[in-house]
C-alpha atoms as a PDB file:
ATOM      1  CA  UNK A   1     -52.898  32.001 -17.054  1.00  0.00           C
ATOM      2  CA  UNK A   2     -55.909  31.292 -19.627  1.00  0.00           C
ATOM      3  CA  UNK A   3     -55.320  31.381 -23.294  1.00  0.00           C
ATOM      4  CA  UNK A   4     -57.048  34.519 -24.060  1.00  0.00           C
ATOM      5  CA  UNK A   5     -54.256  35.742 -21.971  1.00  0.00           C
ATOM      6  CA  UNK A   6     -51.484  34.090 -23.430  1.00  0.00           C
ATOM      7  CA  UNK A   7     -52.205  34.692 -27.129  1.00  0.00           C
ATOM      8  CA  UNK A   8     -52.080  38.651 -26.418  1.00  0.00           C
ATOM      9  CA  UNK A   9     -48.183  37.776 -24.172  1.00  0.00           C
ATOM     10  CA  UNK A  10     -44.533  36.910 -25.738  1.00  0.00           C
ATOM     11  CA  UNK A  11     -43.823  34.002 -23.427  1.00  0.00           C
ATOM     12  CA  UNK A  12     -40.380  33.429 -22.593  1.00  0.00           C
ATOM     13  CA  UNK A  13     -39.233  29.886 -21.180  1.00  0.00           C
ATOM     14  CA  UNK A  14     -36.643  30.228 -19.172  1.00  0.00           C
ATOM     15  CA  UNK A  15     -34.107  26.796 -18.882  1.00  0.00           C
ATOM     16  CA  UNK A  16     -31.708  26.403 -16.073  1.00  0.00           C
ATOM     17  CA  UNK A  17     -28.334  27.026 -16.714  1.00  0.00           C
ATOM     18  CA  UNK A  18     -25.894  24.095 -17.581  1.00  0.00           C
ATOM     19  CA  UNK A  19     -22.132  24.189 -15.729  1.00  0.00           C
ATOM     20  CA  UNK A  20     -20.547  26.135 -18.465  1.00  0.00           C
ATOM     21  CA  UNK A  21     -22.690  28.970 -17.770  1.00  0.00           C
ATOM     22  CA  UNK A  22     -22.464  28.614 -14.087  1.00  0.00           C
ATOM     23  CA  UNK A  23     -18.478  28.440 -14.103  1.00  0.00           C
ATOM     24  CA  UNK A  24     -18.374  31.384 -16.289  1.00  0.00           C
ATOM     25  CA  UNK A  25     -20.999  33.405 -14.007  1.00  0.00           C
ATOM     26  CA  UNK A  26     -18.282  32.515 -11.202  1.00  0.00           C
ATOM     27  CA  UNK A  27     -15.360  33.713 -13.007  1.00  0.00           C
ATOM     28  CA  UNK A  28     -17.194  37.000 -13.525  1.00  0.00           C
ATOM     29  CA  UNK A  29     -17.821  37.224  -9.803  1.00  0.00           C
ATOM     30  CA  UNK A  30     -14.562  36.648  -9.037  1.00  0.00           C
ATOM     31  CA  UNK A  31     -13.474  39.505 -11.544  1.00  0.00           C
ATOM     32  CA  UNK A  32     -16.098  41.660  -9.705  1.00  0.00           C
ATOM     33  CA  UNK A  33     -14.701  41.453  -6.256  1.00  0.00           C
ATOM     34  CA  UNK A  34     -11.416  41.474  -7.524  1.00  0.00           C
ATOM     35  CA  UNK A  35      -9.865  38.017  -6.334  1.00  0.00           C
ATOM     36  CA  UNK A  36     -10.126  34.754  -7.044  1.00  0.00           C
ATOM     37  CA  UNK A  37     -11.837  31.854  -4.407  1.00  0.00           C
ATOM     38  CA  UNK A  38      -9.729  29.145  -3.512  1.00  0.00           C
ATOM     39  CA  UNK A  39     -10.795  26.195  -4.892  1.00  0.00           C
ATOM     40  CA  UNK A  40      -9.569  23.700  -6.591  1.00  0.00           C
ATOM     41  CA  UNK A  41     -10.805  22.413 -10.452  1.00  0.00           C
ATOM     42  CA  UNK A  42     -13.200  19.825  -8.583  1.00  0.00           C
ATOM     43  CA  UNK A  43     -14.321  22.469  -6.228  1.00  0.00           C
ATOM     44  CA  UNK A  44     -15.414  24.775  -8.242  1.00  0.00           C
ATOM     45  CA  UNK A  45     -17.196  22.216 -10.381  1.00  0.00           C
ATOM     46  CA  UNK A  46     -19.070  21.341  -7.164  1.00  0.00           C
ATOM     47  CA  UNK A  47     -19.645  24.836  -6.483  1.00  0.00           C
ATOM     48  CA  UNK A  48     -21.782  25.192  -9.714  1.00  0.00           C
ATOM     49  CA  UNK A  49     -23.561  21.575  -9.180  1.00  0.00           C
ATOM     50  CA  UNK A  50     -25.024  23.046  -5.968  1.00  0.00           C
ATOM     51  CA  UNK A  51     -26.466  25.762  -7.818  1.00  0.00           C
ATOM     52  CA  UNK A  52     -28.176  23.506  -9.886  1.00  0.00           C
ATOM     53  CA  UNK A  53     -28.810  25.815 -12.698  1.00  0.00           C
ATOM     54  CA  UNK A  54     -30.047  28.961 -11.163  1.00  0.00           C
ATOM     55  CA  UNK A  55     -27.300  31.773 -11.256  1.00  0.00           C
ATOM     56  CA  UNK A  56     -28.679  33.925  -8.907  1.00  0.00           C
ATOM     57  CA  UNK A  57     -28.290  31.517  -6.571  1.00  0.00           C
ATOM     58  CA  UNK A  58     -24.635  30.647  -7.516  1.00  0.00           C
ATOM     59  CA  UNK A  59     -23.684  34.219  -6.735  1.00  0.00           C
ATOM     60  CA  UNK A  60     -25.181  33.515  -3.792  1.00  0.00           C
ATOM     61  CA  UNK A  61     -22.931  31.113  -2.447  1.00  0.00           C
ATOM     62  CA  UNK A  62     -19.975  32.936  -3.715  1.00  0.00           C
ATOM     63  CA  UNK A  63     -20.885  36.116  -1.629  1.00  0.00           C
ATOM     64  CA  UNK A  64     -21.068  33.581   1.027  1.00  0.00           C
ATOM     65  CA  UNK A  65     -17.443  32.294   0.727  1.00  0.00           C
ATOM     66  CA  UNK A  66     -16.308  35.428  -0.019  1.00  0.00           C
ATOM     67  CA  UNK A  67     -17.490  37.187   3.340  1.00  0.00           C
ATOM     68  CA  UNK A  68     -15.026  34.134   5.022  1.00  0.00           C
ATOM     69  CA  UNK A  69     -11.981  35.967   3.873  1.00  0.00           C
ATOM     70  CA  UNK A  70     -10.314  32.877   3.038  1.00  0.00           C
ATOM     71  CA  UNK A  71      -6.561  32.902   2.244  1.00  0.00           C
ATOM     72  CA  UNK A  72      -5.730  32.181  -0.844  1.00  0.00           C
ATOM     73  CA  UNK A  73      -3.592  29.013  -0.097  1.00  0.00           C
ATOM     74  CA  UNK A  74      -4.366  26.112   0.462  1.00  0.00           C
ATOM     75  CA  UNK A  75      -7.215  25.658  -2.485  1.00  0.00           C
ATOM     76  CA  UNK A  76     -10.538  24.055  -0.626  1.00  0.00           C
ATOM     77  CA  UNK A  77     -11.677  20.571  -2.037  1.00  0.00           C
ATOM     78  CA  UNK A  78     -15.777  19.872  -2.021  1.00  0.00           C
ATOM     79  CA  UNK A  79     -15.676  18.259   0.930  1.00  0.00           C
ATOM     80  CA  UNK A  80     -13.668  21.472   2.637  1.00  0.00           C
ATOM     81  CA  UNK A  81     -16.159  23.980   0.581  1.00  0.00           C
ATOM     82  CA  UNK A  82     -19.132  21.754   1.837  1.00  0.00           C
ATOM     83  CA  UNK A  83     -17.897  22.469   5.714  1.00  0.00           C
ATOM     84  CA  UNK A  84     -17.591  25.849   5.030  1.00  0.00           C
ATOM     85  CA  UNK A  85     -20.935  26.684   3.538  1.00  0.00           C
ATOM     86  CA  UNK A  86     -22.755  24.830   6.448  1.00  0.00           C
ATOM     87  CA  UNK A  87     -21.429  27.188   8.362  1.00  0.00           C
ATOM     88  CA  UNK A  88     -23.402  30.106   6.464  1.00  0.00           C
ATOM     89  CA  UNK A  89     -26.954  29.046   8.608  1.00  0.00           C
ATOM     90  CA  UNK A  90     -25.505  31.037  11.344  1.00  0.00           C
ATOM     91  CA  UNK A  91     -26.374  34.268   9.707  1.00  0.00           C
ATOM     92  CA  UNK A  92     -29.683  32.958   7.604  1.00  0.00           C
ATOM     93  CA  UNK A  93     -32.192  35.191   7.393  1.00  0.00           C
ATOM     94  CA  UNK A  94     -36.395  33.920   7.287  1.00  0.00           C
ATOM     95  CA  UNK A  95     -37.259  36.476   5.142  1.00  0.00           C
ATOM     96  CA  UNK A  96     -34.228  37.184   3.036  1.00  0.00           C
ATOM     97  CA  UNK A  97     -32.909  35.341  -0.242  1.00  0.00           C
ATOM     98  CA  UNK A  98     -31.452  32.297   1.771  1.00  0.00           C
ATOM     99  CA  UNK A  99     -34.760  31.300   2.980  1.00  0.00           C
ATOM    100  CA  UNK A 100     -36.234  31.348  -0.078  1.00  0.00           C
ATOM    101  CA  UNK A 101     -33.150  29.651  -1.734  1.00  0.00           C
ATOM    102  CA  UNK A 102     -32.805  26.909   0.391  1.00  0.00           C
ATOM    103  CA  UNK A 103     -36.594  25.477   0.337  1.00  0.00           C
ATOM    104  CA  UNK A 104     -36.169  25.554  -3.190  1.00  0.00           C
ATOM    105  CA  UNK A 105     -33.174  23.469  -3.267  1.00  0.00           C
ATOM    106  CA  UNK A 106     -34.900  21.066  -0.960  1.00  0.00           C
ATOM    107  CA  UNK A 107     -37.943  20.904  -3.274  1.00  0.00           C
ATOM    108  CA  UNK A 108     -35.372  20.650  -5.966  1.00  0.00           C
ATOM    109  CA  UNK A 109     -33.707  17.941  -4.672  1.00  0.00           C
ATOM    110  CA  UNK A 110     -37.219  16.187  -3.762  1.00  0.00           C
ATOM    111  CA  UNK A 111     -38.275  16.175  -6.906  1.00  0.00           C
ATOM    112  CA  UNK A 112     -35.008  14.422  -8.515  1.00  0.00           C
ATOM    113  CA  UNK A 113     -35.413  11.582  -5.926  1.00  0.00           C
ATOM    114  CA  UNK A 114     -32.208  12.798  -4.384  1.00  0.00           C
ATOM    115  CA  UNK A 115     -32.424  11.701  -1.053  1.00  0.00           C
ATOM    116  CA  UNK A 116     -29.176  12.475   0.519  1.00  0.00           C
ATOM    117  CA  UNK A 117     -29.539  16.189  -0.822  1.00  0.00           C
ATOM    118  CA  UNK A 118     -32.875  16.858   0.342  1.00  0.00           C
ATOM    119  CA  UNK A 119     -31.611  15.277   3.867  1.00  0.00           C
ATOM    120  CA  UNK A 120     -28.707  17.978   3.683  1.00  0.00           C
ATOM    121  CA  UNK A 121     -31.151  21.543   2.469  1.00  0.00           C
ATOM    122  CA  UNK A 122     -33.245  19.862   5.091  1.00  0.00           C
ATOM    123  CA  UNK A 123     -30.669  19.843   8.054  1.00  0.00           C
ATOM    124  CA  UNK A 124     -29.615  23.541   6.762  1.00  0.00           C
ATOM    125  CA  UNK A 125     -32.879  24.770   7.520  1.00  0.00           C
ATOM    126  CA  UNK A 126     -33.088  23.023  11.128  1.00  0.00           C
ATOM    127  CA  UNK A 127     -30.158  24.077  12.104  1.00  0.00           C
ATOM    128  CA  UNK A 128     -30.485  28.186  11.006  1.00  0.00           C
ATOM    129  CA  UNK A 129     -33.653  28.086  12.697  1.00  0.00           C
ATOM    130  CA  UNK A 130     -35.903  28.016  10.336  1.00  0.00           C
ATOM    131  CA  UNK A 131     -39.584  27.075  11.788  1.00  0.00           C
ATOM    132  CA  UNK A 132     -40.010  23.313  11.184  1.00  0.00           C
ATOM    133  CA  UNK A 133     -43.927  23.900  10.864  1.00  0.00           C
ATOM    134  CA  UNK A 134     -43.143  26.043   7.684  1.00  0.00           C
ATOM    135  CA  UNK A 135     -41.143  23.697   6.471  1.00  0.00           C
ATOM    136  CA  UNK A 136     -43.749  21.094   6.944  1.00  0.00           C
ATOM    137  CA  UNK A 137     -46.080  22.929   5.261  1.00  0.00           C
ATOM    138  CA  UNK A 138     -44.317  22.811   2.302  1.00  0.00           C
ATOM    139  CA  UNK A 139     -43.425  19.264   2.746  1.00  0.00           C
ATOM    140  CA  UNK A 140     -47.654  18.381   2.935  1.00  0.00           C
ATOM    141  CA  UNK A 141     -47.717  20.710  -0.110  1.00  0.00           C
ATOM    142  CA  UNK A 142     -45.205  18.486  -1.937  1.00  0.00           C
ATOM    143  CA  UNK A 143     -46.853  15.278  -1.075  1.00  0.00           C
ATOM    144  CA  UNK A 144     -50.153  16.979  -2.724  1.00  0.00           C
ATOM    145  CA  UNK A 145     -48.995  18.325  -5.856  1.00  0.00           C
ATOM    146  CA  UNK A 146     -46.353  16.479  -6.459  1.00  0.00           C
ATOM    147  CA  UNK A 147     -46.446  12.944  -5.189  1.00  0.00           C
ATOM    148  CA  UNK A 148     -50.415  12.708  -5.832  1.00  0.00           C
ATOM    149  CA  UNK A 149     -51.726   9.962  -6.657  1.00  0.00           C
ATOM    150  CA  UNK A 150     -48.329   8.115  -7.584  1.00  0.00           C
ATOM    151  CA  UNK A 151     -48.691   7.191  -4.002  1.00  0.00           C
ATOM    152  CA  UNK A 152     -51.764   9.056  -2.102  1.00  0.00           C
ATOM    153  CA  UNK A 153     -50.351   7.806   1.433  1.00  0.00           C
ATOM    154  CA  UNK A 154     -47.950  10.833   1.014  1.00  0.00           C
ATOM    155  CA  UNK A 155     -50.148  13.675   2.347  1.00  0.00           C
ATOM    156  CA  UNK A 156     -51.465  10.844   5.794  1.00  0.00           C
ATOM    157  CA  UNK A 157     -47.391  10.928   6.190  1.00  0.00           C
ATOM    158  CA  UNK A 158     -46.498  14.313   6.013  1.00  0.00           C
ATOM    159  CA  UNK A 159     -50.156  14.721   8.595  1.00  0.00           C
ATOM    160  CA  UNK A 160     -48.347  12.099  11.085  1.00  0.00           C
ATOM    161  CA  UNK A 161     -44.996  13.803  10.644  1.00  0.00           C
ATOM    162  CA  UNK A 162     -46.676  17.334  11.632  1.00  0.00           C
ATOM    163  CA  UNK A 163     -48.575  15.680  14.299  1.00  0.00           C
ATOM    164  CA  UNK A 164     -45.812  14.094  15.544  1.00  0.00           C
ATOM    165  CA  UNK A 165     -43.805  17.785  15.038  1.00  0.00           C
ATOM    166  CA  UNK A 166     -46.312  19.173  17.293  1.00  0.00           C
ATOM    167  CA  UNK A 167     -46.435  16.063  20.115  1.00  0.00           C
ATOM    168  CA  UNK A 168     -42.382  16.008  20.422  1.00  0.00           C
ATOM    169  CA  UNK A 169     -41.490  19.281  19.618  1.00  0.00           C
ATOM    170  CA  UNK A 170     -37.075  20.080  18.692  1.00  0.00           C
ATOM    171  CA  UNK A 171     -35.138  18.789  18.796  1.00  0.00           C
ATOM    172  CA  UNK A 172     -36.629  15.257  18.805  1.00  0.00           C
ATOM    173  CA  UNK A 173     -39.358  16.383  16.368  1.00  0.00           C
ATOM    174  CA  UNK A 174     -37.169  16.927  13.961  1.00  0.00           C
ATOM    175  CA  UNK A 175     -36.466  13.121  13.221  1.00  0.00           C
ATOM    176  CA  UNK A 176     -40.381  12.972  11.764  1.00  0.00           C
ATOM    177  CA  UNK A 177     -39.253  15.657   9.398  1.00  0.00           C
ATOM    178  CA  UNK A 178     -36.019  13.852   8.295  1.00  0.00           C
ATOM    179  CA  UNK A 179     -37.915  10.186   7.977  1.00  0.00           C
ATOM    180  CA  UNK A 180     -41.028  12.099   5.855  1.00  0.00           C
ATOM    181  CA  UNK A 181     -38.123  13.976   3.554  1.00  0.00           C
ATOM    182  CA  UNK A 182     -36.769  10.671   2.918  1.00  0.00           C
ATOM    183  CA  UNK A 183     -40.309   9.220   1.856  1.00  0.00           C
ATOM    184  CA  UNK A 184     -41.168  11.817   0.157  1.00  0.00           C
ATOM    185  CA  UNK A 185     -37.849  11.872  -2.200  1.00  0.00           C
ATOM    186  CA  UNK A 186     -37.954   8.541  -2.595  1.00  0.00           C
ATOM    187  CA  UNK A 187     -41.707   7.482  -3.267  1.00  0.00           C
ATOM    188  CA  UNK A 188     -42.951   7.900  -6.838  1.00  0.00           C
ATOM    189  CA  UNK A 189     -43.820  11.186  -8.298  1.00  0.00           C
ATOM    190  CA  UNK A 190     -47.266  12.823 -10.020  1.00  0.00           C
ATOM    191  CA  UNK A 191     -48.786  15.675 -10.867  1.00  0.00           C
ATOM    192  CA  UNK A 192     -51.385  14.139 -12.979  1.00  0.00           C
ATOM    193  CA  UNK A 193     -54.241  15.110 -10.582  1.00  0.00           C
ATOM    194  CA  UNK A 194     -52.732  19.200  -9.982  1.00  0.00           C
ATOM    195  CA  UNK A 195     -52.491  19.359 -13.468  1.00  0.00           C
ATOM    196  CA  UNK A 196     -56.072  18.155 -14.186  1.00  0.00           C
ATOM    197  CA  UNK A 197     -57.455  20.094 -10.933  1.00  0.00           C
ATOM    198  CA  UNK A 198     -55.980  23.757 -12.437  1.00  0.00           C
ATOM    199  CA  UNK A 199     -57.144  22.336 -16.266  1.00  0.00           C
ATOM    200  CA  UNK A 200     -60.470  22.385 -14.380  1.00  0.00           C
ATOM    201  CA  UNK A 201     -60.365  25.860 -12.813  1.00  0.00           C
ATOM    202  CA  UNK A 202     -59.097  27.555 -15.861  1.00  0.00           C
ATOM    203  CA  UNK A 203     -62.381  25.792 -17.945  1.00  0.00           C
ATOM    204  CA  UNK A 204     -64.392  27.065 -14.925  1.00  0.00           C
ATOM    205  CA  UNK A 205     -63.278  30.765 -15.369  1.00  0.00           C
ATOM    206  CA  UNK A 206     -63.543  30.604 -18.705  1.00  0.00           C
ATOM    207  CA  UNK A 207     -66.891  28.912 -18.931  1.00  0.00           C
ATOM    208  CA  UNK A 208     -68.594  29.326 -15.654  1.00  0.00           C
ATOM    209  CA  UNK A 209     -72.441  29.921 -17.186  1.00  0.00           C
ATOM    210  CA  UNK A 210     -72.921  26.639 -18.993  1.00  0.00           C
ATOM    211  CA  UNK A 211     -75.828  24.868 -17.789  1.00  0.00           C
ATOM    212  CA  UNK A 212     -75.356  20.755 -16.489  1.00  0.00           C
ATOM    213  CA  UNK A 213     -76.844  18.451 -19.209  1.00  0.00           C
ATOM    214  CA  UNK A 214     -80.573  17.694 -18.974  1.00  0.00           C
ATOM    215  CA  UNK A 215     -79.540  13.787 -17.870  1.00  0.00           C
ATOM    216  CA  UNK A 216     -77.764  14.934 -14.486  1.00  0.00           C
ATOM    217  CA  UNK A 217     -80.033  17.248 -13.499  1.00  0.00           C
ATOM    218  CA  UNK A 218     -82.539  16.536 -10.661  1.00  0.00           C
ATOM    219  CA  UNK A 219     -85.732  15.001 -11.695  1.00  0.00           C
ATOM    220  CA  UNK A 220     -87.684  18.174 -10.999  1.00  0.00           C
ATOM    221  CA  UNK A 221     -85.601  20.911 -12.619  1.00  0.00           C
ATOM    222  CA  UNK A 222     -84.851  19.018 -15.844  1.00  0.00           C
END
C-alpha cells in the first residue's frame, strides 16, 4: 500500500492477543455452548498457548473438543488434550478454516525458531492429507522471504526437498519435508532483501517515468 494511500486510511494495527484474553475468549465459549471443557488449570493454559494469540483460532479448537462430547470427569491434562486434538485431521478440510489455520501455525512456529512445533503443524498436515507439494510451496516461499539472505542456501534446500518430494513420493517423501522444516526453523532469519525488493516496487509505481542518469546510459543515447 503506497503512501498516497495510506495518508487518505485510519490504519489499525492489530496485536495478537496475550493469555488473559485468550482464557477469557474460552470462558465465553464455554458459556455459549452451555458447558464447561474438561480440563484442568494447566490444560487450559495450554489450550490458549496453541492459539498463539489469534482468537479465532482458539474458538477453533474449542469447537473441536467440543464436537468429542467428552465427559465431564476426569479433567484432560496437555498431554491428554494434545492426543485428542491430533485426532481432529481426520475431518480437515483443504479449503476450509483448518487448512488455512494450520499453515499458519507452521509458519508461526517457523518463524520463532520453534522446531519441535513446526515438526508437529507439519505432521498435522501429512497426516489429514493435505498435498505435501502445497505445503512445499510454502516452505520455498519461507526460505525466500523469510530466511533470505541470513542464509541463501535455504531456497537450494527447500528445491532438493521438492525434488526429492517428487523422486520418492509418500510416504517416504515426507522425511525431505520434515528434515527441510527443521532447517528452515532453525537457520537464521531475514527479510532484509523482501523488504527492500517491495521498497523498490512501491518507488517504481510511484515513480515509473524518471529517466536513468546521463552517466549509465549507453554511449549513444546519452
Amino acid at each position: 500500500m503506497n503512501g498516497a494511500l495510506l495518508s487518505r486510511l485510519q490504519v489499525l494495527v492489530l496485536h495478537p492477543l496475550d493469555t488473559v484474553a485468550l482464557l477469557e475468549i474460552l470462558s465465553r465459549a464455554e458459556i455459549q455452548l452451555g458447558t464447561r471443557l474438561p480440563l484442568d488449570e494447566n490444560a487450559r493454559n495450554a489450550l490458549a498457548l496453541m492459539a498463539d494469540g489469534d482468537g479465532r483460532y482458539l474458538l477453533n479448537l474449542v469447537e473441536s473438543l467440543h464436537e468429542f462430547a467428552l465427559p465431564p470427569e476426569p479433567l484432560l491434562n496437555p498431554d491428554e488434550l494434545a492426543v485428542h486434538l491430533a485426532r481432529r485431521p481426520l475431518n480437515y478440510d483443504r479449503a476450509g478454516d483448518e487448512h488455512y489455520n494450520l499453515i499458519s501455525a507452521l509458519h508461526k512456529s517457523l518463524r520463532a525458531s520453534d522446531c519441535d512445533a513446526a515438526l508437529y503443524w507439519l505432521a498435522r498436515m501429512v497426516q489429514a492429507g493435505e498435498d505435501q507439494r502445497y505445503i512445499l510451496r510454502r516452505l520455498t516461499r519461507f526460505a525466500s522471504e523469510d530466511i533470505g539472505l541470513a542464509a541463501p542456501e535455504a531456497v537450494g534446500k527447500a528445491i532438493a526437498a521438492w525434488h526429492s518430494f517428487e523422486r520418492l513420493g509418500a510416504p517416504e517423501g515426507d522425511l525431505a519435508l520434515a528434515e527441510l522444516v527443521i532447517f528452515l526453523a532453525t537457520a537464521p532469519k531475514s527479510n532484509a532483501a523482501y523488504l527492500a525488493w517491495k521498497s523498490a516496487l512501491n518507488t517504481a509505481r510511484e515513480k515509473g517515468t524518471l529517466m536513468p542518469p546521463k552517466h549509465i546510459l549507453n554511449a549513444p543515447t546519452a
